[in-house]
Protein backbone atom coordinates (compact mmCIF):
# COMPACT_ATOMS: atom_id res chain seq x y z
CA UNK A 1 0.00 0.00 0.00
CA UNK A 2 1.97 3.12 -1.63
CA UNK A 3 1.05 5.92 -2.53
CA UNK A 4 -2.89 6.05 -3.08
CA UNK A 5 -2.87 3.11 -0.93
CA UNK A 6 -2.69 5.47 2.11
CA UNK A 7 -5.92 7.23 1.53
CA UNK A 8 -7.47 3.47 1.59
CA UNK A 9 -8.61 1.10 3.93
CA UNK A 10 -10.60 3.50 5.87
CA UNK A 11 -14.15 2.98 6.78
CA UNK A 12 -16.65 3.77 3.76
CA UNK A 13 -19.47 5.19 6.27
CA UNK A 14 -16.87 6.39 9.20
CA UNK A 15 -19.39 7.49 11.76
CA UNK A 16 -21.56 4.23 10.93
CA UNK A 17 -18.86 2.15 11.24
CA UNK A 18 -16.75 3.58 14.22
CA UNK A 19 -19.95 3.17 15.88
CA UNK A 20 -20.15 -0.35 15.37
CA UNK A 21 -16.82 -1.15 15.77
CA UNK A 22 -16.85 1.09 19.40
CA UNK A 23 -20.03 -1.06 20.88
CA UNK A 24 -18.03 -4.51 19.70
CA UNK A 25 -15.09 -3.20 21.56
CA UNK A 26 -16.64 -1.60 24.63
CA UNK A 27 -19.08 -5.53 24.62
CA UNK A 28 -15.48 -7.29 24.13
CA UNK A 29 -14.40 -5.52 27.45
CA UNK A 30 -17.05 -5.66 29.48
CA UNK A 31 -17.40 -9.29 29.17
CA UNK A 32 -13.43 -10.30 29.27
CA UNK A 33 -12.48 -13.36 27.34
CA UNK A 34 -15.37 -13.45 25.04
CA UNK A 35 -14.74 -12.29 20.96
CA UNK A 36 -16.66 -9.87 18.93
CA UNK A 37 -16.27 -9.49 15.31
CA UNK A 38 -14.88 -6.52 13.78
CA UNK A 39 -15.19 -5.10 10.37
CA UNK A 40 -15.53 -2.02 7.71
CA UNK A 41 -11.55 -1.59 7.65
CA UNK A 42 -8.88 -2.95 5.29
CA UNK A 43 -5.24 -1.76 6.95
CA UNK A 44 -2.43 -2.29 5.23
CA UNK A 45 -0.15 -5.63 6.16
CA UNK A 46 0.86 -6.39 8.58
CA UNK A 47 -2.14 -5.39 10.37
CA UNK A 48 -5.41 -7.44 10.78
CA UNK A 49 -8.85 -6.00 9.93
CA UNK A 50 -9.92 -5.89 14.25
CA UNK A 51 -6.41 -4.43 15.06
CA UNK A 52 -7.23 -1.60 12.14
CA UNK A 53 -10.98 -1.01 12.86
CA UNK A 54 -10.06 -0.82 16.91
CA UNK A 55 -7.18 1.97 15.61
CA UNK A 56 -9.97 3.95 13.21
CA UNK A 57 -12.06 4.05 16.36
CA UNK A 58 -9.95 4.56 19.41
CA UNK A 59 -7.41 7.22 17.98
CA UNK A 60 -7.62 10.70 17.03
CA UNK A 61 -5.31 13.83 16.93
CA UNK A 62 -5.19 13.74 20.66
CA UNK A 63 -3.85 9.96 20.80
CA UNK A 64 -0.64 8.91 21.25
CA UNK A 65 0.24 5.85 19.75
CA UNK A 66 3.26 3.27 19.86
CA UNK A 67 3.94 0.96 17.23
CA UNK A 68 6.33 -2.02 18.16
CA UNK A 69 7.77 -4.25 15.84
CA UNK A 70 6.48 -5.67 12.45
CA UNK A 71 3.56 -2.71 13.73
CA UNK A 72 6.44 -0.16 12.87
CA UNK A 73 6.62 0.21 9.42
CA UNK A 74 6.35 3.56 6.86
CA UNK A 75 3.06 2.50 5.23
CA UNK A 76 1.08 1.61 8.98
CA UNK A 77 2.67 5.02 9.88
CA UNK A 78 1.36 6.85 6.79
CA UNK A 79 -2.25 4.69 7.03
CA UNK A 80 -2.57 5.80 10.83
CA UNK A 81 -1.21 9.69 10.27
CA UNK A 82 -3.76 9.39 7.63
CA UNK A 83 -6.96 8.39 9.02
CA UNK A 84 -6.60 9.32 12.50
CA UNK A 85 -4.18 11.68 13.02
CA UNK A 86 -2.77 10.21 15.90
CA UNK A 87 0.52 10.98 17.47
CA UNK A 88 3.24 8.27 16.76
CA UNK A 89 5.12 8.31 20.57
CA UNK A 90 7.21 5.97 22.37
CA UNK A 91 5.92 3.25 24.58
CA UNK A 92 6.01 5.57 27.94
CA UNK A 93 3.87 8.00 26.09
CA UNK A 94 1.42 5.67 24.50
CA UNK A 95 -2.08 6.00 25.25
CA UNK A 96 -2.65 3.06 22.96
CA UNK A 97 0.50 0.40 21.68
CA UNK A 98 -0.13 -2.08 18.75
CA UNK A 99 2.08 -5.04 17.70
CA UNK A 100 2.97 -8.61 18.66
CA UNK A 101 2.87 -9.97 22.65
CA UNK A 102 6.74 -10.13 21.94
CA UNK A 103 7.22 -6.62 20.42
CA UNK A 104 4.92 -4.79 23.18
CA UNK A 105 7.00 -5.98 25.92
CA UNK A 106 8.52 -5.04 28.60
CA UNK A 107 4.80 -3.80 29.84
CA UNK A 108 6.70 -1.96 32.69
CA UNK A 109 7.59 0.30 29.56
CA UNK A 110 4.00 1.53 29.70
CA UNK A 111 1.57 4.28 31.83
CA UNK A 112 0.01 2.54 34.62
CA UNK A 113 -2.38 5.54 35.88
CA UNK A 114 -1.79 6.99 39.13
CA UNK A 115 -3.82 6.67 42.45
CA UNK A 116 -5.69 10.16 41.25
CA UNK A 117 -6.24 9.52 37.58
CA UNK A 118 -6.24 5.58 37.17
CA UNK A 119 -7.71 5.50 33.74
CA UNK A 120 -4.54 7.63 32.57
CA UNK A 121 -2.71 4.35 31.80
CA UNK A 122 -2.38 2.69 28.03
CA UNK A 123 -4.27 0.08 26.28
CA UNK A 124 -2.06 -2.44 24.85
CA UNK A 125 -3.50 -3.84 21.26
CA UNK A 126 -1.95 -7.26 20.81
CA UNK A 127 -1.90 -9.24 17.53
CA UNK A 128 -2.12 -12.77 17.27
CA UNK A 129 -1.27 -15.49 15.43
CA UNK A 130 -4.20 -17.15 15.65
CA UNK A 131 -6.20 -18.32 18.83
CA UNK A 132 -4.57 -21.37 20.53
CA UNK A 133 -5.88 -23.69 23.10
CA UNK A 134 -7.30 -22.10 26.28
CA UNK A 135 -4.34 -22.08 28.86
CA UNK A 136 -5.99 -19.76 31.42
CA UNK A 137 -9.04 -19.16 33.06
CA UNK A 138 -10.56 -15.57 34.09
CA UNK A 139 -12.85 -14.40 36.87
CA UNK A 140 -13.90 -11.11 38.34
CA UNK A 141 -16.35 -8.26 36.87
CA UNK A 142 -17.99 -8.85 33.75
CA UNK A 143 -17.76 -12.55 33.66
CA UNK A 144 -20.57 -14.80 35.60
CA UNK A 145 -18.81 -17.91 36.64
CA UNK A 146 -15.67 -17.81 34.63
CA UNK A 147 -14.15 -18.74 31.45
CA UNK A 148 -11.36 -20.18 29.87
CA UNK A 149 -9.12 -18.54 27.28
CA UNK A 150 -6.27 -17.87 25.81
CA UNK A 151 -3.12 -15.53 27.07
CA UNK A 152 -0.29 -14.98 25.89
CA UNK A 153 1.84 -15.02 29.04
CA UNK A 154 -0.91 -16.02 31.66
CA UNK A 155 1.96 -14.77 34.52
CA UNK A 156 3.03 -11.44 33.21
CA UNK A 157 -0.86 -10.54 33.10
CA UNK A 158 -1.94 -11.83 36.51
CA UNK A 159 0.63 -9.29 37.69
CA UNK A 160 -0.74 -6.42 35.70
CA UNK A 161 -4.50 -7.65 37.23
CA UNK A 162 -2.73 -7.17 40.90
CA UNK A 163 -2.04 -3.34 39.99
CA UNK A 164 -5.70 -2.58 39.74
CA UNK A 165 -7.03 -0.55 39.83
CA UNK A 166 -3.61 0.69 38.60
CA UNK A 167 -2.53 -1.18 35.44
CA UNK A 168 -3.27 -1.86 31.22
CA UNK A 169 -6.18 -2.80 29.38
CA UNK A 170 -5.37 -4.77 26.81
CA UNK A 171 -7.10 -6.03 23.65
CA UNK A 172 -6.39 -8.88 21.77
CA UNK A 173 -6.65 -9.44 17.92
CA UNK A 174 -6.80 -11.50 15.14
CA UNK A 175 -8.14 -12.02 11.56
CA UNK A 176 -11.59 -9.63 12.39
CA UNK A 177 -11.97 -10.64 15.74
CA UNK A 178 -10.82 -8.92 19.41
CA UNK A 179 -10.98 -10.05 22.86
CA UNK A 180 -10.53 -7.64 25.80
CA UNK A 181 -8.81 -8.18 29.27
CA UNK A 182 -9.54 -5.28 31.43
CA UNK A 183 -7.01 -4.91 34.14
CA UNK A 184 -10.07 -5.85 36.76
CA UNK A 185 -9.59 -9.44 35.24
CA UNK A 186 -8.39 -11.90 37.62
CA UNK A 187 -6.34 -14.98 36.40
CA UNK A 188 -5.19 -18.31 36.60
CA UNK A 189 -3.95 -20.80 34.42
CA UNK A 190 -5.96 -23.44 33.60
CA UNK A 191 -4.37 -26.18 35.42
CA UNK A 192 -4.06 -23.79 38.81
């Protein structure tokens, strides 16, 4: 995507659209561990269609925005200057951060909130690979009993749910699909 590639990929009916894509992500993290579809964006490689549509919706002129690895790359920088206008910052600035589990980390690298402001922390937008076999299982608000999913590093995110109310939100991605993990998540591996 070169060139007149840029102005693409955005949504045809933007307000329509954003709309949707806002209520699947605000369902996705009020019921953690459960995936809503997302769709009306086509971002360039190496970006899936949920990571671009949560981007299109979450960021604006006022956003900053960290891109790690494969994430990081002129034509996702020139589709996201485009369409949102965000602010491409480093990963203590970020109010959002998009790549892979690997590339986002250390999370220590990212705003937690303070006591004061606790919603003055980032929102970590993971891609994955696909969705592999459920190797934790969540609890807490939003989620009756509890359910079983998938983490990428079940340990390092138990630690982030002790912060809360300090901490990141995360969302994770893949092919049109996202699933959310509010820091008020609590978790434990399958097995434990």
């Amino acid at each position: 995507m070169t060139g007149a590639g840029v102005f693409q990929g955005g949504f045809d009916d933007a307000p329509r659209d954003a709309a949707h894509a806002f209520r699947a992500a605000m369902r996705a993290m009020a019921r953690p561990g459960t995936r809503e579809d997302l769709a009306g964006a086509v971002p360039p490689a190496p970006l899936s269609v949920a990571a671009g549509c949560l981007i299109l919706t979450l960021c604006d002129p006022d956003t900053g925005l960290y891109l790690a690895g494969d994430a990081d790359c002129p034509v996702v920088r020139d589709w996201v200057t485009f369409h949102t206008g965000a602010q491409l910052v480093g990963a203590e600035d970020a109010d959002f951060a998009l790549g892979s589990w690997a590339a986002l980390q250390p999370l220590a690298a990212y705003r937690i909130g303070t006591p004061e402001y606790p919603d003055q922390s980032a929102t970590l937008i993971v891609e994955l690979p696909g969705w592999p076999a459920a190797n934790a299982r969540l609890t807490g608000p939003g989620i009756e009993r509890d359910i079983q999913t998938y983490l990428p590093d079940p340990a390092a995110l138990a630690d982030n749910g002790r912060l809360y109310p300090l901490g990141i939100d995360l969302f994770f991605t893949c092919d049109t699909a996202v699933q959310a993990l509010p820091r008020s998540s609590r978790i434990t591996t399958s097995g434990g």
